[in-house]
Protein backbone atom coordinates (compact mmCIF):
# COMPACT_ATOMS: atom_id res chain seq x y z
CA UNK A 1 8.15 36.48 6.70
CA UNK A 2 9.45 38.26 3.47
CA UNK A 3 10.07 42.05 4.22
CA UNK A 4 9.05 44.05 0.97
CA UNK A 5 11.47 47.08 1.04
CA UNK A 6 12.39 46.17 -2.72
CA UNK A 7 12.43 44.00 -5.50
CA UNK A 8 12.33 39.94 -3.99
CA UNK A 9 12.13 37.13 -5.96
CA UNK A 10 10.61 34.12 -3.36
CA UNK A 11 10.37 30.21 -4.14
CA UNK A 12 8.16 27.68 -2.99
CA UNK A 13 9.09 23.66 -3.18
CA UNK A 14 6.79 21.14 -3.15
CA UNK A 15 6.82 17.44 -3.18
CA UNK A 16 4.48 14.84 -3.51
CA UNK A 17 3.71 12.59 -0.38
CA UNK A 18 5.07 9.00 -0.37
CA UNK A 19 3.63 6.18 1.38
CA UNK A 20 4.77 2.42 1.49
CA UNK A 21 2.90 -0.19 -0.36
CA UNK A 22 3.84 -3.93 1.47
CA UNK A 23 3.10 -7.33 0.21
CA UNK A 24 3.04 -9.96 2.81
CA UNK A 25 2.41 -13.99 1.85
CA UNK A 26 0.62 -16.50 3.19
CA UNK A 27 -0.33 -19.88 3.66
CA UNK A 28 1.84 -22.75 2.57
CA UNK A 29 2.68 -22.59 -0.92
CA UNK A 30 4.57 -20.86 -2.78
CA UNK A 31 5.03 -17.82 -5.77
CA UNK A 32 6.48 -14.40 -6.47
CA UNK A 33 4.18 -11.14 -6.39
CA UNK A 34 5.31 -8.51 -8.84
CA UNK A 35 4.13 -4.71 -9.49
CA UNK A 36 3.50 -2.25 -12.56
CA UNK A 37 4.95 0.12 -11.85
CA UNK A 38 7.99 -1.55 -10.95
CA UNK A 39 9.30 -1.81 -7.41
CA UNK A 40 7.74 -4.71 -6.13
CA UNK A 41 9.52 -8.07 -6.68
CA UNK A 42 8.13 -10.53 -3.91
CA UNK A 43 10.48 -13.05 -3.88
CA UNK A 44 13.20 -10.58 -2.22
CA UNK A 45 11.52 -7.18 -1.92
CA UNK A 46 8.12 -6.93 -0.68
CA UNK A 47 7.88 -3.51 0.23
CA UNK A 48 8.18 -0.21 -2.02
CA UNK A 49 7.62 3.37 -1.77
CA UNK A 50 5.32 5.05 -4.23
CA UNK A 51 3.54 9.26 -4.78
CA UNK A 52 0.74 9.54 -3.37
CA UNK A 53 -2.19 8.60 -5.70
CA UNK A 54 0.09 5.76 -7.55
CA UNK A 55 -2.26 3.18 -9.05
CA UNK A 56 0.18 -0.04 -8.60
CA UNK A 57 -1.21 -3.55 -10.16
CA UNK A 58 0.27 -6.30 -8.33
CA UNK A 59 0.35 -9.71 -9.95
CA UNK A 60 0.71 -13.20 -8.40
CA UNK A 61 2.62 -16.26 -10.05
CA UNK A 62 2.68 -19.09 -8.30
CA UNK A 63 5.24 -21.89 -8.23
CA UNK A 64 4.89 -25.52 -10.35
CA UNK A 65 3.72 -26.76 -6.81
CA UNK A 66 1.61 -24.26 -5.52
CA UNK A 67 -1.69 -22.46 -6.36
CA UNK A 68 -2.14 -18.83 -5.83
CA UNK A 69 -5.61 -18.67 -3.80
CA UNK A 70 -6.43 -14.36 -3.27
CA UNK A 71 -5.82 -10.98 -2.48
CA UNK A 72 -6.64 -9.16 0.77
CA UNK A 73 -5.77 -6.09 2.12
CA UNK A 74 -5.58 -2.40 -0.13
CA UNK A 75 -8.59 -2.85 -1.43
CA UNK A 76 -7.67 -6.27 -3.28
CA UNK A 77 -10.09 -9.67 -3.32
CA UNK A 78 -10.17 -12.58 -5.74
CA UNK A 79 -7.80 -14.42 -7.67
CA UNK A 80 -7.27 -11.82 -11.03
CA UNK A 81 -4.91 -9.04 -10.88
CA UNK A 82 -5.02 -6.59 -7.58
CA UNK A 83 -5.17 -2.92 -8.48
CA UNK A 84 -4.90 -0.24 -5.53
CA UNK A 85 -4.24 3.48 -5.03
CA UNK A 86 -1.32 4.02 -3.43
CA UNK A 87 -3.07 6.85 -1.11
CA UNK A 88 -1.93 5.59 2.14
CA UNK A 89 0.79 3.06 3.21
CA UNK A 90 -1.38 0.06 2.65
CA UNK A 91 -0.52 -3.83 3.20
CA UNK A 92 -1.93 -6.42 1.06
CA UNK A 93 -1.89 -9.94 1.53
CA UNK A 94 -1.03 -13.11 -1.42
CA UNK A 95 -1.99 -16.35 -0.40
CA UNK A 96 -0.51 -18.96 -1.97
């Protein structure tokens, strides 16, 4: 409550919701999942935090020995590039 007796300058902050975006792997090969924007390097960190209404590509490369297979999860199917909107903490799934 702002008591207006005189002159009062008030400020309001805002910031933009975050939510998680997680890569898991499956099956028994083998590859790296990466994002664009950057943040998510699946090898050694699977997981990042994005603002709300992010549109994050994730793209699977698969080892020499090892074919990448799908997407599932966030919105992702098939074998091309998976592009979701990062509008709640999603998980998506790479099998390799």
């Amino acid at each position: 409550m702002v008591r207006m007796d005189s002159a009062v300058s008030v400020t309001a902050s805002f910031a933009l919701r975050r939510f998680t975006l997680t890569v898991v792997k499956s099956g028994n090969g083998h590859g790296t999942v990466s994002s664009s924007p950057t943040g998510v390097s699946c090898g050694t960190d699977c997981a990042e935090d994005y603002d709300a209404g992010t549109m994050v590509t994730l793209t699977a490369t698969e080892n020499a020995d090892s074919m990448f297979t799908g997407w599932s999860g966030g919105g992702c199917s098939g074998a091309g590039a998976c592009i979701t909107t990062v509008d709640a903490a999603k998980t998506v799934t790479a099998d390799f």
